[in-house]
Each structure stands twice: as structure tokens, then as C-alpha cells.
Protein backbone atom coordinates (compact mmCIF):
# COMPACT_ATOMS: atom_id res chain seq x y z
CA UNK A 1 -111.32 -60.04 140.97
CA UNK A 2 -114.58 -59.37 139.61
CA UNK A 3 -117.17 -56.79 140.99
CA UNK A 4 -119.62 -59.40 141.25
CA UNK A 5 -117.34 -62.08 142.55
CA UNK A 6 -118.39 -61.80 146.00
CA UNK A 7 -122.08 -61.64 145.49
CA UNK A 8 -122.87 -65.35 145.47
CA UNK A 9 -121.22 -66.02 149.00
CA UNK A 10 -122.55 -62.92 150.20
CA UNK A 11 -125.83 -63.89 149.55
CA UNK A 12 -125.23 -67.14 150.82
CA UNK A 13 -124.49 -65.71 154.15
CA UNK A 14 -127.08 -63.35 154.34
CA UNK A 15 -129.61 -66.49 153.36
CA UNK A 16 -128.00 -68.77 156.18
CA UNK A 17 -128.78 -65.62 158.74
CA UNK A 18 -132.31 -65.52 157.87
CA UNK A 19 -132.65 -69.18 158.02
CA UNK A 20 -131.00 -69.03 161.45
CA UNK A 21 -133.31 -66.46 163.01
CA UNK A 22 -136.58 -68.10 161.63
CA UNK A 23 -135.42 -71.30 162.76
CA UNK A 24 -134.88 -69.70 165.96
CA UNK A 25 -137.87 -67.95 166.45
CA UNK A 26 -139.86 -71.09 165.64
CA UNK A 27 -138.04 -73.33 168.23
CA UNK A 28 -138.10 -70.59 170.78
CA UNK A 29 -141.77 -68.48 170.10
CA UNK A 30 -143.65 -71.24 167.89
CA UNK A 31 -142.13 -74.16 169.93
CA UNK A 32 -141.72 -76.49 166.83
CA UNK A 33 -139.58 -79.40 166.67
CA UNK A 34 -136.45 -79.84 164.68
CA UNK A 35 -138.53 -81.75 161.89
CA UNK A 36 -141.46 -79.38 162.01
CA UNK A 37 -138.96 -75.88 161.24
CA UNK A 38 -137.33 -78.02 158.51
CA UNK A 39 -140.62 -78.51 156.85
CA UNK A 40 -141.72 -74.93 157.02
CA UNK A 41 -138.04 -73.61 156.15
CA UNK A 42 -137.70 -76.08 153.23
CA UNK A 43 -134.47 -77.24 154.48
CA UNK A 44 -133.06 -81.23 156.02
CA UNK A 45 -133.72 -81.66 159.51
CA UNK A 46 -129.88 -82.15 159.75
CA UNK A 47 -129.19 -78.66 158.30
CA UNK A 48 -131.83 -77.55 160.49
CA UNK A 49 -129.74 -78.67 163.94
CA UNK A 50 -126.05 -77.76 162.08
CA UNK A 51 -128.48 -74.19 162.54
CA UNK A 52 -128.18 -74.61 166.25
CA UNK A 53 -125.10 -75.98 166.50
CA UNK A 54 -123.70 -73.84 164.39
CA UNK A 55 -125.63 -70.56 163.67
CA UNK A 56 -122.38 -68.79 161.67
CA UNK A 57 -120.93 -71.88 160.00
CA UNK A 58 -117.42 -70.86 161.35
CA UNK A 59 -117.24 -74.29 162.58
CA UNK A 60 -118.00 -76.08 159.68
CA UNK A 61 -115.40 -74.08 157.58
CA UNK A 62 -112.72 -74.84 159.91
CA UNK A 63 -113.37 -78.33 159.67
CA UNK A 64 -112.98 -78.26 155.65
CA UNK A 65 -109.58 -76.19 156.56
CA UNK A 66 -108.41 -79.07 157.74
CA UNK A 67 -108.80 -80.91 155.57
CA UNK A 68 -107.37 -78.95 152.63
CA UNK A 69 -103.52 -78.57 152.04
CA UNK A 70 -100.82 -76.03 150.91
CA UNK A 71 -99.12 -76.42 147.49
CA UNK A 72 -95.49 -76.85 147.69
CA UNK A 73 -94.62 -75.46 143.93
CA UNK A 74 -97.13 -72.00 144.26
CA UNK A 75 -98.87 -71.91 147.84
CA UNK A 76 -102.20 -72.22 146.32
CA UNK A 77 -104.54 -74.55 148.27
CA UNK A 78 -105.12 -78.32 147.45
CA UNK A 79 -107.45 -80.26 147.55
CA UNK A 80 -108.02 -83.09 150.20
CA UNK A 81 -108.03 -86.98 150.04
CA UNK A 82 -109.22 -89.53 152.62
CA UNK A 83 -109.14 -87.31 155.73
CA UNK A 84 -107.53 -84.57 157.44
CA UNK A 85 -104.07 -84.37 156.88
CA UNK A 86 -103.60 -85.85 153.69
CA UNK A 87 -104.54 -82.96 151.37
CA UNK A 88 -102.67 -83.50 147.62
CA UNK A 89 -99.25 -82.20 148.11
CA UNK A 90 -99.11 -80.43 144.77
CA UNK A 91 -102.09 -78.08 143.34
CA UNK A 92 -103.56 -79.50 139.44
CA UNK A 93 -101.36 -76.74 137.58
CA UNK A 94 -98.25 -77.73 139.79
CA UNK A 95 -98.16 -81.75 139.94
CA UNK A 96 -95.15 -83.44 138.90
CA UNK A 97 -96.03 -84.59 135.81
CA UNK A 98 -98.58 -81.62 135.20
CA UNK A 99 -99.77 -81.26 131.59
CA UNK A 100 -97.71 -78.24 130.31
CA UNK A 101 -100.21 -75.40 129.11
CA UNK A 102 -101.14 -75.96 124.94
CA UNK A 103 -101.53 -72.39 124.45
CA UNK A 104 -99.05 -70.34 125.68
CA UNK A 105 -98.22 -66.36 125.30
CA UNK A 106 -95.77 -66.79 122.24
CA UNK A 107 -98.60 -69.67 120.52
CA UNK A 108 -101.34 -67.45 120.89
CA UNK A 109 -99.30 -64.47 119.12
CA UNK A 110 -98.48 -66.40 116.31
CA UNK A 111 -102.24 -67.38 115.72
CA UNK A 112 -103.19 -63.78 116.11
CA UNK A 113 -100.10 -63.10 113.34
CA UNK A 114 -101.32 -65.94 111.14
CA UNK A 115 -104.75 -64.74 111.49
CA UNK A 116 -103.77 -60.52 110.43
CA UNK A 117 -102.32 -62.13 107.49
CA UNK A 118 -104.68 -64.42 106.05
CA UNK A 119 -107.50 -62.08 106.46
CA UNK A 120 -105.94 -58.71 106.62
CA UNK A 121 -106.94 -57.73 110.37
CA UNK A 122 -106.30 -58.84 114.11
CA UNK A 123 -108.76 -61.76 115.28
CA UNK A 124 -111.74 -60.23 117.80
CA UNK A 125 -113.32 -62.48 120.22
CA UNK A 126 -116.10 -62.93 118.01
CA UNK A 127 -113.59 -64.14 115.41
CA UNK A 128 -112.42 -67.19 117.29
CA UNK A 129 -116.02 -67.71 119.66
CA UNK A 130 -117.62 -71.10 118.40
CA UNK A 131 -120.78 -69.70 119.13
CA UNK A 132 -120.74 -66.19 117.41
CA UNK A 133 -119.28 -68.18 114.21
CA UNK A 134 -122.33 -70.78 113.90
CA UNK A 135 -124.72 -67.60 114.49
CA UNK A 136 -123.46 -65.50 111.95
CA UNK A 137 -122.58 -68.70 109.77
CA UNK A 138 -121.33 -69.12 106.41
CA UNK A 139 -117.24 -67.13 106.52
CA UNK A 140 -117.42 -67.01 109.76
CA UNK A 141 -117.31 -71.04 110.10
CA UNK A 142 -114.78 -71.48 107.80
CA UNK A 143 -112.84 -69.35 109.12
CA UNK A 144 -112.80 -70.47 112.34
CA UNK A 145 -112.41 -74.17 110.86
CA UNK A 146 -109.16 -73.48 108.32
CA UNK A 147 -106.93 -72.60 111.57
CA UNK A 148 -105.76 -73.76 114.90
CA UNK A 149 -107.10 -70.86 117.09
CA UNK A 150 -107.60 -70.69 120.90
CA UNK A 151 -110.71 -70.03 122.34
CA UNK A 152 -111.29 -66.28 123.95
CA UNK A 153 -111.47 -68.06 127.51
CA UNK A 154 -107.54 -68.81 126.83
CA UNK A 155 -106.69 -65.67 125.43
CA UNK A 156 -107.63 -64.20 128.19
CA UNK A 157 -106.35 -65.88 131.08
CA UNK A 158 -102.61 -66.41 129.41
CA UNK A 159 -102.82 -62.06 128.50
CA UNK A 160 -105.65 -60.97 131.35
CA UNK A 161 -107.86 -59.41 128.84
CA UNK A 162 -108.49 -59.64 124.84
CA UNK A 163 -107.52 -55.95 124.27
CA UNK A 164 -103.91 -56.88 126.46
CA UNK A 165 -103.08 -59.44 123.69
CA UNK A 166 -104.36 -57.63 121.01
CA UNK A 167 -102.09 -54.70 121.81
CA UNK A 168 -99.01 -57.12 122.17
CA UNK A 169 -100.00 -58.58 118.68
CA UNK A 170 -100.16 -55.13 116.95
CA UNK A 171 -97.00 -54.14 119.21
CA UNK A 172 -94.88 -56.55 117.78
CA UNK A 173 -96.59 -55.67 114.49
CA UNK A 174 -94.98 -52.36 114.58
CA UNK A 175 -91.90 -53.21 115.38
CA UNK A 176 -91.52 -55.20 111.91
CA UNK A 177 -93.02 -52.89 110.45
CA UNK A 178 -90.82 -50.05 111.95
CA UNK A 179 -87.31 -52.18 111.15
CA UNK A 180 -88.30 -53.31 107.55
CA UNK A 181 -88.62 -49.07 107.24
CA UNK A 182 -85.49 -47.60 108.73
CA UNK A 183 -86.78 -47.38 112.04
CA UNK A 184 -90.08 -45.72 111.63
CA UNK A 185 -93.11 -47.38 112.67
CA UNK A 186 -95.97 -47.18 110.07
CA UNK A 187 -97.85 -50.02 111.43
């Protein structure tokens, strides 16, 4: 996971104390009604008495548990339907029926192999970014636009990280190289 990954619900938690404890100390010092704190706080008055009701929100995430299911083909949780209990039995990536991944480990080799040998070097992530292409322009478009190449965001989650699939690309690079040689591995 990410080092920032848990920043944003972090945050969120921290925000929801301070909301709690102002809300608090205006119902209990300041006296103010429910619809007077949700003025000053910026918030609904509904979100306002889920405060009081429910200063952690432990109760509201148990009520979206149960509403979300398990995933019989991986575990991973589903998501839910029209009410508790009936969650989707299978998760998006393992529904009968599922569209089978386009870009798989063995594809995206081959497009870093056709790649080396049209232009004489493994593809970056700059090589096959739409974005980096129309700001540098000119080769960089047509390059991009005389192939079938996957984007960097699937490179990376079939290999984990560019460098992991460049590394298997050059790998099996030297291997070729090293049996078209008599075993040595120039490559």
C-alpha cells in the first residue's frame, strides 16, 4: 500500500472529531439548537444529530457492513443491492461471465519486444503515456499511434511496477540472446 494511502481517511477522522467536539460544546456551553450548530459548522442539520447519535461513526460503518458481501471466487468484498443481505455474490473481476483481462503478462511482453525492435530500446512510461507523447509531439505521437501498446496504469498493475516488467522484458532478452551465442549472455 501506499505511504499516503491512509492519509485521506485519517484526516477524515480527525475532521469528524473536531466537528464532534464543536458541535458539542455549542449544544452544551453555547446552548444552540441542532439547526443553529449546523449553520455555524457548515454541515446538514441531519449530519449534525448523526454527531450525537453517533460521535465515532462506528455505528454507521457497521450498518454499511451489512450490507456488503463476501466474494465466493477471491474473498474480496462486494458490493450490495437492494438491502442487507443481498450483497452481489461474485466481486467485478470474479463474475461468471467476467470480461477476461486484454492485457495480460505474456501481451504486455510482446509489446515491450515489438517495441525494442522497432526502435532499438525498451519502451519507458513516457514512451507509451498519451499525455507525455502530445507534449513532446511530433515522434513521439507516431510512435505511440503505429502500435497497440498498454497504458503505464496496466503495466503496472499486471507486473507491480514499470522497472518489474522492464526487467522481465530485458530478462527474457538475454536469454535469446545468451542461446543464439552458445550460452553466453551478451544482452
Amino acid at each position: 500500500m501506499a505511504p499516503g494511502a491512509l492519509r485521506p481517511s485519517l484526516n477524515r477522522a480527525r475532521e469528524r472529531r473536531c466537528a464532534v467536539a464543536l458541535a458539542r460544546h455549542f449544544r452544551e456551553a453555547e446552548g444552540l439548537s441542532i439547526a443553529h450548530i449546523a449553520d455555524r459548522l457548515g454541515r446538514s442539520p441531519a449530519t449534525i444529530k448523526a454527531y450525537f447519535y453517533d460521535p465515532t461513526g462506528e455505528k454507521a460503518r457497521a450498518v454499511k457492513a451489512r450490507y456488503q458481501g463476501v466474494c465466493r471466487g477471491c474473498g474480496a468484498y462486494t458490493q450490495p443491492r437492494n438491502g442487507k443481505g443481498d450483497a452481489y455474490a461474485y466481486c467485478k473481476a470474479c463474475h461468471p461471465g467476467a470480461i477476461e483481462r486484454r492485457w495480460t503478462r505474456a501481451r504486455v511482453l510482446a509489446a515491450m519486444r515489438e517495441w525494442r525492435a522497432r526502435y532499438g530500446r525498451l519502451p519507458s512510461s513516457y514512451d507509451w503515456s498519451r499525455t507525455h507523447a502530445r507534449r513532446r509531439g511530433g515522434e513521439a505521437l507516431v510512435r505511440l499511434a503505429e502500435g497497440e501498446w498498454p497504458s503505464g496504469s496496466v503495466v503496472t498493475d499486471v507486473f507491480g511496477r514499470w522497472a518489474a516488467a522492464r526487467e522481465a522484458a530485458a530478462g527474457e532478452h538475454s536469454a535469446v540472446v545468451g542461446d543464439r551465442s552458445g550460452g553466453l549472455a551478451l544482452g
